[in-house]
N, C-alpha and C. Protein backbone atom coordinates (compact mmCIF):
# COMPACT_ATOMS: atom_id res chain seq x y z
N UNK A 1 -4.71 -20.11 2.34
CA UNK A 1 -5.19 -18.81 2.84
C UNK A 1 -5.39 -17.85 1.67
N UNK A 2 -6.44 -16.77 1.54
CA UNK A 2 -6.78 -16.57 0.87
C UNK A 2 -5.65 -14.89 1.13
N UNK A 3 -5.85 -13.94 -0.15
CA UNK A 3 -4.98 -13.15 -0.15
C UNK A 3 -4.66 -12.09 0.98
N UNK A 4 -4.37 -11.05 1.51
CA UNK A 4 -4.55 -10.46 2.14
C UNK A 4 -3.72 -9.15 1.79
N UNK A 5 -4.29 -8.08 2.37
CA UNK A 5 -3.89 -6.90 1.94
C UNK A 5 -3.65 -5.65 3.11
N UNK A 6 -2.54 -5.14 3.49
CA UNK A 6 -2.16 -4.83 4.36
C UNK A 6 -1.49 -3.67 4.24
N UNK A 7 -2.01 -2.72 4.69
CA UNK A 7 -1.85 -0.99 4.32
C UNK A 7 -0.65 -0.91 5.57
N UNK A 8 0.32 0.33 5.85
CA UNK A 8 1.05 0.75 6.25
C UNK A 8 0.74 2.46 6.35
N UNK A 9 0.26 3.49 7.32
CA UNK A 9 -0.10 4.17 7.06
C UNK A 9 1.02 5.39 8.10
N UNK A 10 0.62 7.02 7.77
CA UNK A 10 1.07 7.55 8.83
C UNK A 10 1.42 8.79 8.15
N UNK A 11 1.67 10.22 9.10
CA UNK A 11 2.36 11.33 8.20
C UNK A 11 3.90 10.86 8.08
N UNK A 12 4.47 12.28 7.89
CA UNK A 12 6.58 11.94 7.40
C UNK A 12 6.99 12.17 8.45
N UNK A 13 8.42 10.93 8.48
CA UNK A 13 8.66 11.00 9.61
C UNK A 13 8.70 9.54 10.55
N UNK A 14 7.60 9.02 10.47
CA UNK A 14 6.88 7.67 11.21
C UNK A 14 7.63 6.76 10.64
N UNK A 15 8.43 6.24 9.48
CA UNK A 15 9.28 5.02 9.58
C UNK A 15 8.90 3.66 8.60
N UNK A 16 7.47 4.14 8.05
CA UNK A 16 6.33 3.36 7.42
C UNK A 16 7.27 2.65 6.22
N UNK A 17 8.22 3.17 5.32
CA UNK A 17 9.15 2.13 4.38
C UNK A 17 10.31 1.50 5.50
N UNK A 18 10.22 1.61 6.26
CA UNK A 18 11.67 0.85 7.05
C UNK A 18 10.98 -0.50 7.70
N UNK A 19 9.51 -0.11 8.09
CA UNK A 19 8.65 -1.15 8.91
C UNK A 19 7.75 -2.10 8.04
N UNK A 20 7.84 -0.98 6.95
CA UNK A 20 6.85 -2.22 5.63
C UNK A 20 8.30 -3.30 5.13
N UNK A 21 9.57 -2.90 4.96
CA UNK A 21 10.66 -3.54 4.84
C UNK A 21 10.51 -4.62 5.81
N UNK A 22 10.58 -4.36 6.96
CA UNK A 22 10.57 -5.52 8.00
C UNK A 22 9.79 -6.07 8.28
N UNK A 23 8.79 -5.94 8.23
CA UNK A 23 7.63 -7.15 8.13
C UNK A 23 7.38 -7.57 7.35
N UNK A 24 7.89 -7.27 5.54
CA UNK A 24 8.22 -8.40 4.37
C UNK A 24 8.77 -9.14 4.86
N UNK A 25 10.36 -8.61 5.05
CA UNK A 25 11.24 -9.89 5.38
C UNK A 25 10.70 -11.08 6.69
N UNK A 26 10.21 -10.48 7.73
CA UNK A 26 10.08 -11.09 8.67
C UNK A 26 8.42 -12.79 8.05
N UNK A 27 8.08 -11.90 7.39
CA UNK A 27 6.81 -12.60 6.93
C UNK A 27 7.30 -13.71 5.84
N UNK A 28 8.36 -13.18 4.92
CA UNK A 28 8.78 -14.30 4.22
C UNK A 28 9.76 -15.62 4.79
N UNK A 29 10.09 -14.79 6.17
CA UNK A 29 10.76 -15.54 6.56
C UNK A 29 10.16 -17.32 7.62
N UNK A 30 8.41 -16.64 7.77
CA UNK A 30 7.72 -17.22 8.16
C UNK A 30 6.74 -18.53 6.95
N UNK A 31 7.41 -18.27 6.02
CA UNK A 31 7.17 -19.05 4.62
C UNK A 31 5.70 -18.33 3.90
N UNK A 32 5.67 -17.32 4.12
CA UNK A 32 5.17 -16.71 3.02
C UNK A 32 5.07 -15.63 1.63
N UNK A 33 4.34 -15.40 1.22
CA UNK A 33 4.73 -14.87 -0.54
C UNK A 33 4.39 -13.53 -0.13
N UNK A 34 5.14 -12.39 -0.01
CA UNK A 34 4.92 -11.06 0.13
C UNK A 34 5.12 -10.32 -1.29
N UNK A 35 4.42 -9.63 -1.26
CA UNK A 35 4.42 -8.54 -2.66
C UNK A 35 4.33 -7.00 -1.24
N UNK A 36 6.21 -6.49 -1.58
CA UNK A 36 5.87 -5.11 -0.64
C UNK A 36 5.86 -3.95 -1.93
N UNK A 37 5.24 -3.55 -1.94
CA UNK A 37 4.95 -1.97 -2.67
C UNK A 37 4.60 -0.52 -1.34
N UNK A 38 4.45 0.45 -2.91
CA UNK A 38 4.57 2.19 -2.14
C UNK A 38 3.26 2.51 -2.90
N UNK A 39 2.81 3.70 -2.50
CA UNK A 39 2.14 4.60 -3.11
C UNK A 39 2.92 6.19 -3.02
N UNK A 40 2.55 6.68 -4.08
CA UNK A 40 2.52 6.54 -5.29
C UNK A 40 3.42 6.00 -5.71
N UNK A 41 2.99 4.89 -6.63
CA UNK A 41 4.02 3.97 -7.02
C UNK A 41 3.61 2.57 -7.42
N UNK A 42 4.99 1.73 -7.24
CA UNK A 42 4.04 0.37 -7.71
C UNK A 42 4.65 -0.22 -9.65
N UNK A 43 4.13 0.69 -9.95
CA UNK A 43 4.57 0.36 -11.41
C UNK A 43 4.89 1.62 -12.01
N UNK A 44 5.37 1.08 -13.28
CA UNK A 44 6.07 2.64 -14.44
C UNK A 44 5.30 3.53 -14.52
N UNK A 45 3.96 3.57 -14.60
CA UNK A 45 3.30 4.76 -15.23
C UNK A 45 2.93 5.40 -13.75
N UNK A 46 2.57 4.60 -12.72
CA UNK A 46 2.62 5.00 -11.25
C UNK A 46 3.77 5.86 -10.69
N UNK A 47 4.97 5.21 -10.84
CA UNK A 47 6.06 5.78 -10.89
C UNK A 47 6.21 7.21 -11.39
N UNK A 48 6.13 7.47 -12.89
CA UNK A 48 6.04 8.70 -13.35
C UNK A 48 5.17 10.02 -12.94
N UNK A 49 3.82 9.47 -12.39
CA UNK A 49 3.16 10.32 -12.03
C UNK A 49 3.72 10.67 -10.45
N UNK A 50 4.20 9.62 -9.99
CA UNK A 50 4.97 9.75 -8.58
C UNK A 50 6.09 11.51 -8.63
N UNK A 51 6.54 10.76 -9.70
CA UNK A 51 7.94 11.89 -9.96
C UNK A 51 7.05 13.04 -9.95
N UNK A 52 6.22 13.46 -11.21
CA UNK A 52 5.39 14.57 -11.15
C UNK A 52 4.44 15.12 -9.40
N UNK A 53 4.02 14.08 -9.11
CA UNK A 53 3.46 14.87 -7.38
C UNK A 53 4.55 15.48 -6.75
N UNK A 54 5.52 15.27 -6.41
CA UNK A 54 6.20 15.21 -5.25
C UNK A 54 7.50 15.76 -6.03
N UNK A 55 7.88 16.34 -7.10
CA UNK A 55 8.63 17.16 -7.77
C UNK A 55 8.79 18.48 -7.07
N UNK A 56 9.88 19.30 -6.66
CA UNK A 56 9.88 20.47 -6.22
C UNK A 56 9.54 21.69 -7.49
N UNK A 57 9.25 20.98 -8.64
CA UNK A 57 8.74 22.00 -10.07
C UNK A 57 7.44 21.89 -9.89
N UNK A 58 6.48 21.11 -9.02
CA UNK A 58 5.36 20.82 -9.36
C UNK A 58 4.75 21.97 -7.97
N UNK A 59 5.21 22.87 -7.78
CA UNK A 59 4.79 23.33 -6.74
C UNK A 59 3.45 24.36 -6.41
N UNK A 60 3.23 24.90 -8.02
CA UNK A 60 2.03 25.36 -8.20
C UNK A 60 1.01 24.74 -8.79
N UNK A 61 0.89 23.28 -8.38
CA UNK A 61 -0.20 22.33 -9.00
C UNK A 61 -1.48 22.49 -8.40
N UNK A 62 -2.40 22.55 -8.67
CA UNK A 62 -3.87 22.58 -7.75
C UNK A 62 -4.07 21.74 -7.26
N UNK A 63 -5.12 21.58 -5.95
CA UNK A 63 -5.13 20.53 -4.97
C UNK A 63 -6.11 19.37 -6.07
N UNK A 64 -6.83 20.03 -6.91
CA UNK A 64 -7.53 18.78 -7.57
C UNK A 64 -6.66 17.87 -8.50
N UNK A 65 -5.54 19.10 -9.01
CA UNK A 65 -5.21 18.09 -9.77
C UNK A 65 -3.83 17.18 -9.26
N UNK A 66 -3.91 17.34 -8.34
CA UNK A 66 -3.33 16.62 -7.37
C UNK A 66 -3.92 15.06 -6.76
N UNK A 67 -5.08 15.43 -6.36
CA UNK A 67 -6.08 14.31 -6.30
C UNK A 67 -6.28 13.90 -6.98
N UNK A 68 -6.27 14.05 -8.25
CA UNK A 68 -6.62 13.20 -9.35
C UNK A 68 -5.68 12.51 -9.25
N UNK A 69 -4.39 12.75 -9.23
CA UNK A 69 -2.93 12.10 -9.81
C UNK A 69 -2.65 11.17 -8.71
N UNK A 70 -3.25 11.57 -7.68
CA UNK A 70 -3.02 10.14 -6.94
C UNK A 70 -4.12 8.84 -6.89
N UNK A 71 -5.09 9.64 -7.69
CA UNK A 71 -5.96 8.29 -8.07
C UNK A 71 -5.60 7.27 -9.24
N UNK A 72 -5.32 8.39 -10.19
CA UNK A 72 -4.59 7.54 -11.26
C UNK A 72 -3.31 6.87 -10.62
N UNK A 73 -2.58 7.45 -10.57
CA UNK A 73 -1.64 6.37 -9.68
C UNK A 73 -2.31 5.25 -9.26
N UNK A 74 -3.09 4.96 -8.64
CA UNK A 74 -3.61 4.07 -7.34
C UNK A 74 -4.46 3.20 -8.10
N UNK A 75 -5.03 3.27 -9.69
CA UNK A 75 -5.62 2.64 -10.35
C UNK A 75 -4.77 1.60 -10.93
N UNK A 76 -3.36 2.27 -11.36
CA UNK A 76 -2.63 1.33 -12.20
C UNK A 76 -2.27 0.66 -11.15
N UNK A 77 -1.99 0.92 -9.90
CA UNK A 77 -1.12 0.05 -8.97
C UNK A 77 -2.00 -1.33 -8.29
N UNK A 78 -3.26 -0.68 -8.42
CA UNK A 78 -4.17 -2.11 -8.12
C UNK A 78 -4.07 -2.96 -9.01
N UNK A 79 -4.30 -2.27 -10.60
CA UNK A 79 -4.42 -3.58 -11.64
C UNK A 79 -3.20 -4.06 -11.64
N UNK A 80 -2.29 -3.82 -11.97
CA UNK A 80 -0.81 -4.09 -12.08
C UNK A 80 -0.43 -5.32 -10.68
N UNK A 81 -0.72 -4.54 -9.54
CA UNK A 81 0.08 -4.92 -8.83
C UNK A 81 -0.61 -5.87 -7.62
N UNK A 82 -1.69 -4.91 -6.86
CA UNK A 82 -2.41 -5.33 -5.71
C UNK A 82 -3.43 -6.11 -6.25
N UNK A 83 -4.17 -6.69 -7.16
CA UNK A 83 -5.17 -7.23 -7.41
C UNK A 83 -4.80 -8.66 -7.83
N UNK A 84 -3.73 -8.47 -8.79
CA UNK A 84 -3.43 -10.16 -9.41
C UNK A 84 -2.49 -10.55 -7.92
N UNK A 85 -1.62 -10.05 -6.99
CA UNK A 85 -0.91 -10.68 -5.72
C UNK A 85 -2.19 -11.09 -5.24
N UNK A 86 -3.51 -10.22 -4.60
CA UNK A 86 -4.36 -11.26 -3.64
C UNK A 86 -4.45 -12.19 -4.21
N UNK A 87 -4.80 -12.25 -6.05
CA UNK A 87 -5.92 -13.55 -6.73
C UNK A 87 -4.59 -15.04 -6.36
N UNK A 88 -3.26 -14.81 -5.88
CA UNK A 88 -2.69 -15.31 -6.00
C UNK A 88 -2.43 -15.77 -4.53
N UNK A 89 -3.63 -15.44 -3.57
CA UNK A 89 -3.40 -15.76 -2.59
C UNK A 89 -1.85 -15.35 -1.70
N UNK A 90 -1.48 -14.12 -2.02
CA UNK A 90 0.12 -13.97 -1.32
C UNK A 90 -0.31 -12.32 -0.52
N UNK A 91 0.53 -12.15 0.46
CA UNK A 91 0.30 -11.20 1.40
C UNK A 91 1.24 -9.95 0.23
N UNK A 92 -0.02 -9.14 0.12
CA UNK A 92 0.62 -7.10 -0.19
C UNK A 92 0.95 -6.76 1.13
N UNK A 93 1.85 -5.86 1.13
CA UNK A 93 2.29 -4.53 2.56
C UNK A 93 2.43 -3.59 1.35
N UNK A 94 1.47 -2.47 1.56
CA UNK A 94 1.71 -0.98 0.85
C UNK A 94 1.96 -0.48 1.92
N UNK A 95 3.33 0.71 1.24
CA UNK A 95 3.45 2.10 2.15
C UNK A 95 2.56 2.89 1.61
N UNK A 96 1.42 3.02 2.16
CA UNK A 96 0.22 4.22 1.75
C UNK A 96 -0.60 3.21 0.90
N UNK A 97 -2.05 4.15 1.15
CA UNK A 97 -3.31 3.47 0.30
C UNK A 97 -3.59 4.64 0.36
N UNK A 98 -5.57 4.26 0.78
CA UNK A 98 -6.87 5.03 0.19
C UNK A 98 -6.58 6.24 1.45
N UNK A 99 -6.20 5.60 2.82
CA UNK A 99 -5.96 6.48 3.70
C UNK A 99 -5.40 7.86 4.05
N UNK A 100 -4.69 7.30 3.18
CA UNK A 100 -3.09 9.11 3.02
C UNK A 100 -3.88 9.77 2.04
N UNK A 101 -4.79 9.69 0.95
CA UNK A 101 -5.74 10.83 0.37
C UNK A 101 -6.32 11.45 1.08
N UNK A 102 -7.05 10.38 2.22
CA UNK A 102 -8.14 11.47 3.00
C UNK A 102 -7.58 12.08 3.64
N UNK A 103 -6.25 11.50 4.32
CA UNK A 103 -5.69 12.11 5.16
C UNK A 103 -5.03 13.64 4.78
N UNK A 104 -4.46 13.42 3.79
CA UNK A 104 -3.62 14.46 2.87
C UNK A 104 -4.47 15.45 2.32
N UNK A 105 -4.93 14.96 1.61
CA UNK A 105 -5.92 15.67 0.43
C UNK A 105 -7.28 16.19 0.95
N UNK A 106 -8.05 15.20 1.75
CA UNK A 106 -9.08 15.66 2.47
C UNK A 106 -8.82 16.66 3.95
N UNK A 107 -8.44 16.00 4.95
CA UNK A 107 -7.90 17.06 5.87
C UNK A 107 -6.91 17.93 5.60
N UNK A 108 -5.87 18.01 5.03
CA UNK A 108 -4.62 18.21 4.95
C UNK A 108 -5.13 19.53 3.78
N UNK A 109 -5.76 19.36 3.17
CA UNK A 109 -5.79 20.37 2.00
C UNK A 109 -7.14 21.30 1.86
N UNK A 110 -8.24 20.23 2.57
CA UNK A 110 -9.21 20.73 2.56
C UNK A 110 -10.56 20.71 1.28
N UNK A 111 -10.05 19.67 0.52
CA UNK A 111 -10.84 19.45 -0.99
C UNK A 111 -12.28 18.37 0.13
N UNK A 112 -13.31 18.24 -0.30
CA UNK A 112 -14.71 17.83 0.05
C UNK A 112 -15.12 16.43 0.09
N UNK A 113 -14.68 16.11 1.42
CA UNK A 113 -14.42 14.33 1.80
C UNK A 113 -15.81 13.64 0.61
N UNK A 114 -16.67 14.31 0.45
CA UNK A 114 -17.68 13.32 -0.37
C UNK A 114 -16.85 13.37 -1.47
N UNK A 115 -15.97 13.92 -2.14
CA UNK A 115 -15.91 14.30 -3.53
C UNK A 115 -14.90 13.46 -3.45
N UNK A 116 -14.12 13.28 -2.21
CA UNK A 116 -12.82 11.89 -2.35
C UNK A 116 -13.43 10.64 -2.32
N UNK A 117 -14.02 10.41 -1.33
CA UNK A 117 -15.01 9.31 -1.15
C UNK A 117 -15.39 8.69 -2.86
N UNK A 118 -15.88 9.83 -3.29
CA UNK A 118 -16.49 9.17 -4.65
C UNK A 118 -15.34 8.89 -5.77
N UNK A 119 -14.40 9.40 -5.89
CA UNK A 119 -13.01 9.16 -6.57
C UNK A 119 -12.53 8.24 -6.31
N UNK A 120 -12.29 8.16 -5.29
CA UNK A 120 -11.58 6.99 -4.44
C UNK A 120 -12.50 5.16 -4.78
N UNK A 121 -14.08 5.64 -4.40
CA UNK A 121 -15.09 4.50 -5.04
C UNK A 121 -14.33 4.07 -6.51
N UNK A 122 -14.47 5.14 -7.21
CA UNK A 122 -13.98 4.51 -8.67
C UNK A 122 -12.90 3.98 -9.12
N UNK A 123 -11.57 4.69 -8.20
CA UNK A 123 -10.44 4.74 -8.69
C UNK A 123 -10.33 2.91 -8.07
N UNK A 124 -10.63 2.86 -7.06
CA UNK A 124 -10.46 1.33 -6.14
C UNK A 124 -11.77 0.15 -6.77
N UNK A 125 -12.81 0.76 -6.83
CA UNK A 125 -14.00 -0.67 -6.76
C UNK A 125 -13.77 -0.81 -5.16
N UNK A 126 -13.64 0.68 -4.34
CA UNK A 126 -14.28 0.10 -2.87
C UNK A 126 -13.62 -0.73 -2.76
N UNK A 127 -12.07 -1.03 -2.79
CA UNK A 127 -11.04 -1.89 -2.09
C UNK A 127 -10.10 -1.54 -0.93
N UNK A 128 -10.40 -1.86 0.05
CA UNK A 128 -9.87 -1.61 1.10
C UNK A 128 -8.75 -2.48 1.76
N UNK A 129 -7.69 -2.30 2.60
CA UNK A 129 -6.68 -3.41 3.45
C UNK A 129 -7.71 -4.19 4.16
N UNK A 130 -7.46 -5.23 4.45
CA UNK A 130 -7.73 -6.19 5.11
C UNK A 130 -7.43 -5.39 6.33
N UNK A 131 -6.33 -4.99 7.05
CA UNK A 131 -5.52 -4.60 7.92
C UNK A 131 -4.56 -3.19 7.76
N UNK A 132 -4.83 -2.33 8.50
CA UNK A 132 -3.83 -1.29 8.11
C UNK A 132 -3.08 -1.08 9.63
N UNK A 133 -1.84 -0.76 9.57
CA UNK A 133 -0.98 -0.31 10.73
C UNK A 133 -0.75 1.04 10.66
N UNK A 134 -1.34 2.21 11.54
CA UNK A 134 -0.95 3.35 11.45
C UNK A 134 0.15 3.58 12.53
N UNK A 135 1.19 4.37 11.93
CA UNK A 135 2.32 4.88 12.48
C UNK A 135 2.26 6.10 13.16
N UNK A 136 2.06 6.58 14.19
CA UNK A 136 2.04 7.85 14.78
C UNK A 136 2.97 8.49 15.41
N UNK A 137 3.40 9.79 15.09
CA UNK A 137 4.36 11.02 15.99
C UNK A 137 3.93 11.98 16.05
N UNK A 138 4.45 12.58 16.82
CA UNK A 138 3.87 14.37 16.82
C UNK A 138 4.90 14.98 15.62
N UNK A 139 4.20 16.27 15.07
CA UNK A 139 4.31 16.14 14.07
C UNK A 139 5.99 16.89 13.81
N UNK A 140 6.30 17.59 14.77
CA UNK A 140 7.87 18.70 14.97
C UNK A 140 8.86 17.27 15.22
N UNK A 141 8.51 15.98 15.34
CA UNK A 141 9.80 14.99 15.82
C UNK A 141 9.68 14.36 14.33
N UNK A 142 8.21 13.98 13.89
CA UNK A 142 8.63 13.53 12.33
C UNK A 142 9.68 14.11 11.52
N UNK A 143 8.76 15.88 10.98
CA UNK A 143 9.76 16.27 10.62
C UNK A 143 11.26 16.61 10.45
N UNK A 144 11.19 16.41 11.59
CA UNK A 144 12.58 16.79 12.36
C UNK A 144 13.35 15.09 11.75
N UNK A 145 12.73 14.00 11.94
CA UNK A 145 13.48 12.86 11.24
C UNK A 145 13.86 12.98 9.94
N UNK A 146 12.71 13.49 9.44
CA UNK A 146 12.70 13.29 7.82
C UNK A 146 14.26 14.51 6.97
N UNK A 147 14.09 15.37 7.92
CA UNK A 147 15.35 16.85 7.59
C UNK A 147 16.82 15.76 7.76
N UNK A 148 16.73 14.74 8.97
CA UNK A 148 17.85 14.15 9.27
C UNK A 148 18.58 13.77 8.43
N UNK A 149 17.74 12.85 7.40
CA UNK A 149 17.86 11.92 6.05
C UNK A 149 17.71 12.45 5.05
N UNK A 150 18.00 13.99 4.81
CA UNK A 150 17.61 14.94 3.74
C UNK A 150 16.47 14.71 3.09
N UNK A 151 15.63 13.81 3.16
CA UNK A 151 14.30 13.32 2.61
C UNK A 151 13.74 15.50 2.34
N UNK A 152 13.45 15.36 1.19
CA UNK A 152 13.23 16.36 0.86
C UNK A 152 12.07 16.43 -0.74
N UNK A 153 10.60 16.74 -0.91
CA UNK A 153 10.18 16.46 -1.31
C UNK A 153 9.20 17.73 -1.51
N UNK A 154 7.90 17.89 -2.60
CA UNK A 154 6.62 19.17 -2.49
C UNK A 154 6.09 18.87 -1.11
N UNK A 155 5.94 17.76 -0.68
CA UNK A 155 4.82 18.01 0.45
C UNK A 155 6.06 18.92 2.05
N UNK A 156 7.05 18.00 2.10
CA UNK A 156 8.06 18.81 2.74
C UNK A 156 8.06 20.06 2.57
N UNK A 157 7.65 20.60 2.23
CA UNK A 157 7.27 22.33 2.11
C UNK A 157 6.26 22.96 2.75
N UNK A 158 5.16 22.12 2.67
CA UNK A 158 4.05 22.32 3.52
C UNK A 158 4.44 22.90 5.01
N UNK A 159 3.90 23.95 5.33
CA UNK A 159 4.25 24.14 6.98
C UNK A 159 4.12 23.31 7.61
N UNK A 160 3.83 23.67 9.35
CA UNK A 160 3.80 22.69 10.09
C UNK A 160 2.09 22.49 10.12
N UNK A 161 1.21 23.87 9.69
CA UNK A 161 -0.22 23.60 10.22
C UNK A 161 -1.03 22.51 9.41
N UNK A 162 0.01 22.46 8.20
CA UNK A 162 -0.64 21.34 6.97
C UNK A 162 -0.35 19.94 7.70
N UNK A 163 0.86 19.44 8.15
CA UNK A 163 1.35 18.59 8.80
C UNK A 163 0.33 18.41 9.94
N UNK A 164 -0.46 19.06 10.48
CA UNK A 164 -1.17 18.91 12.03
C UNK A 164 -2.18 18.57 11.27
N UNK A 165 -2.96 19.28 10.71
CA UNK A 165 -4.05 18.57 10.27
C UNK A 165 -3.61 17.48 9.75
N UNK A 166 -3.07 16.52 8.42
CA UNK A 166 -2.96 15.52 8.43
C UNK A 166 -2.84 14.46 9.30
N UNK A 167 -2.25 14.94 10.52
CA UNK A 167 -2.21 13.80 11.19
C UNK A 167 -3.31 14.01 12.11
N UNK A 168 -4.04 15.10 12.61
CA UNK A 168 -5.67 14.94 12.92
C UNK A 168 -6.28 13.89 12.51
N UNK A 169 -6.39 14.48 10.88
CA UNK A 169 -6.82 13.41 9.82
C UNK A 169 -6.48 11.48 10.03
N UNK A 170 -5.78 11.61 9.93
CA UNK A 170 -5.38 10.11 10.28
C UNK A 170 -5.96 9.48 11.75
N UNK A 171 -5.94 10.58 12.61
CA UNK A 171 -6.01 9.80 13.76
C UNK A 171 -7.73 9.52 13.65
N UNK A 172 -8.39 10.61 13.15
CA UNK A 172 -9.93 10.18 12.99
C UNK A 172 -10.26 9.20 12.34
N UNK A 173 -9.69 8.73 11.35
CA UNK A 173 -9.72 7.80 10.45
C UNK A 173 -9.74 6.50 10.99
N UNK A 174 -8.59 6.75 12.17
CA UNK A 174 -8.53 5.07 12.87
C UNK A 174 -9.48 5.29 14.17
N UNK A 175 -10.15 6.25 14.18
CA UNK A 175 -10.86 6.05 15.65
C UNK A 175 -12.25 5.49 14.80
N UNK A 176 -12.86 5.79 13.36
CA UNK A 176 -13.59 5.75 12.58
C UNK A 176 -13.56 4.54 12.09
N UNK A 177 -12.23 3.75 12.07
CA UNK A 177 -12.38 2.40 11.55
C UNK A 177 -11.83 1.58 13.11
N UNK A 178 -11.64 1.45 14.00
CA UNK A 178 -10.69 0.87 15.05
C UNK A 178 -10.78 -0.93 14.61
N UNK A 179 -11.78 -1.46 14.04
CA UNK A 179 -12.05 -3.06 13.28
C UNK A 179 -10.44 -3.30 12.25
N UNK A 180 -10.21 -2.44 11.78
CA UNK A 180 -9.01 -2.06 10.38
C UNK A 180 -8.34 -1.67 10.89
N UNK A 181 -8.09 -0.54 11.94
CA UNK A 181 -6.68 0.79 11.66
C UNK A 181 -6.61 0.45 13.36
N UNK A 182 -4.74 0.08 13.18
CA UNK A 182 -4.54 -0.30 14.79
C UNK A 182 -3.46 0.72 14.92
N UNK A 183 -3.19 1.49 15.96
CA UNK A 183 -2.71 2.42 15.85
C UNK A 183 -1.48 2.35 16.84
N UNK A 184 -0.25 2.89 16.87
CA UNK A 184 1.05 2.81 17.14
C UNK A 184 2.14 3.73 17.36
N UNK A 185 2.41 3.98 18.38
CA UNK A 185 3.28 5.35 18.29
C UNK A 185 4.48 4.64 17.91
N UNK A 186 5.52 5.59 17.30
CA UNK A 186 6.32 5.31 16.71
C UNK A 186 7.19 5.88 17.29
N UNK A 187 7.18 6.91 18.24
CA UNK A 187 8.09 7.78 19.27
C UNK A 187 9.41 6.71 19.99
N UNK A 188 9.13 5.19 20.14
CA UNK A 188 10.02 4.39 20.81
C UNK A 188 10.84 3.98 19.14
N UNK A 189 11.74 3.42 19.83
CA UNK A 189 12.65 2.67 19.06
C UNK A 189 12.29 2.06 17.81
N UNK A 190 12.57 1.70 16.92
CA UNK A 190 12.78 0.81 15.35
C UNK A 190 12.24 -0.43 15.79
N UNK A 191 12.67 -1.29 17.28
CA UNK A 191 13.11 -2.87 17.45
C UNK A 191 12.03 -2.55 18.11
N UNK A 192 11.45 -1.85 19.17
CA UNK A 192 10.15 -1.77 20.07
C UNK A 192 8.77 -1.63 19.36
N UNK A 193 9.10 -0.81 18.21
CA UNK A 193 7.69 -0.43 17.05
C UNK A 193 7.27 -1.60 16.68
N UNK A 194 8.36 -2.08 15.72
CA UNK A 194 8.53 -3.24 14.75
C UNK A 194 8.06 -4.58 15.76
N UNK A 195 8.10 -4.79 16.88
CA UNK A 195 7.86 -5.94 17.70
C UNK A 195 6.28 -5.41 17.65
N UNK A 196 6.15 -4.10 18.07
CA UNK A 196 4.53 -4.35 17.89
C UNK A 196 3.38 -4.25 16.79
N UNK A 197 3.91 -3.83 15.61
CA UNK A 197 3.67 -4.21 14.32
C UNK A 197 3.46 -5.35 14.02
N UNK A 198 4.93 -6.28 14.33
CA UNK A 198 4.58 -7.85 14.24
C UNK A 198 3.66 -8.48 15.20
N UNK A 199 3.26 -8.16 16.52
CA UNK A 199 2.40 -8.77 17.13
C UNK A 199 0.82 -8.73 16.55
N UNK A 200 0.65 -7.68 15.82
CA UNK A 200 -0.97 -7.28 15.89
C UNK A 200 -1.17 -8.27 14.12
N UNK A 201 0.21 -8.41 13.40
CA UNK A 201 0.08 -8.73 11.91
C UNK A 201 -0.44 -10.48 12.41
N UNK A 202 0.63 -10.90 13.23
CA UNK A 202 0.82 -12.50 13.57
C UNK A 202 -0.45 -12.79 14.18
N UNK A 203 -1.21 -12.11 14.69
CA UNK A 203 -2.03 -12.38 15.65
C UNK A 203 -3.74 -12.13 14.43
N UNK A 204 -3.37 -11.20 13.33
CA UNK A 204 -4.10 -10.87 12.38
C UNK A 204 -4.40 -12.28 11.81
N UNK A 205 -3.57 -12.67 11.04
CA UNK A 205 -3.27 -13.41 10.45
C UNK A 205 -3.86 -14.90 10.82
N UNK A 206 -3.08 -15.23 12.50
CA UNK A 206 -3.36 -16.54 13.15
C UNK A 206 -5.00 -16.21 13.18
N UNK A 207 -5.92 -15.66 13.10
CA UNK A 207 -7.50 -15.36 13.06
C UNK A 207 -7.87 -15.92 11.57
N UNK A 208 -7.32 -15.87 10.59
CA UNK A 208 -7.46 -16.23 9.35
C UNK A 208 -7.70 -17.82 8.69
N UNK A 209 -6.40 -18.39 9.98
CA UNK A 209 -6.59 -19.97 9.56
C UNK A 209 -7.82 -20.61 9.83
């Protein structure tokens, strides 16, 4: 089988590193080669620029140069990371891709979907998931998770109206792709989500052979 690449998407809150966790394990446990990664993130220099976004010092950064920094990020993490796993034929799960820009950066902030579009072209070579799973909540129960776990971060600052649009954003995204982006409330349980995560991956997948 040839590689496959499998986005994890959603605003804060939704569960997206607990569920990309469990469908590694569950997938390796099915005898295959998982490579799980994050965005921003992935590798060292990814990493660093990670620290810099999402720094509570970084709080007067501009929205461009914000966008930039998650492209660079997202450049090293393909070469590094997502590009040699497909050539190797083994299943990626990212928490976040190309999606959480538009979502974030384009709705969420308001910078000029052509002008991501075309960043995004360069920063990727137009590489997209095979498959993405979006995670959905309303947006006062996310947050309200994320405060639980002190998860505390720049975008955590954002009000709630930044938070609504993003997840606007997202939801257009999967009504815009519905072929790619299968969508999932996340409002039930960990064991109820995660069962239907794994149904739509197994069922992805069994189409492949």
């Amino acid at each position: 089988m040839k590689g496959v690449f499998i986005s994890l998407e959603g605003m804060e809150g939704t569960g997206k590193s607990t569920h990309a966790g469990l469908l590694a394990e569950f997938l390796r446990g099915q005898g295959h080669i998982v490579i799980q990664t994050a965005e921003p993130g992935g590798t060292p220099i990814s990493l660093k620029i990670r620290e810099l976004l999402l720094s509570l010092d970084s709080r007067d950064m501009d929205h461009m140069t914000e966008l930039l920094l998650y492209n660079a990020a997202r450049v090293q993490h393909i070469n590094e990371v997502i590009t040699p796993a497909l050539r190797r034929g083994e299943i990626v799960i990212t928490d976040r891709f190309s999606d959480s820009t538009l979502a974030y950066q384009g709705y969420g902030r308001g910078i000029d979907r052509q002008v991501i579009a075309t960043l995004d072209a360069a920063a990727t070579g137009s590489l997209r998931p095979d498959l993405t799973i979006l995670l959905d909540i309303d947006v006062e129960t996310g947050l309200r998770r994320n405060k639980a776990i002190n998860k505390k971060d720049r975008l955590e600052l954002e009000d709630i109206t930044f938070h609504e649009k993003v997840r606007k954003g997202f939801l257009e995204i999967a009504n815009q792709e519905p072929g790619r982006i299968r969508t999932i409330s996340c409002s039930d349980s960990i064991e109820s989500v995660f069962q239907k995560t794994k149904d739509i991956v197994v069922a992805f997948l069994d189409r492949l052979k």
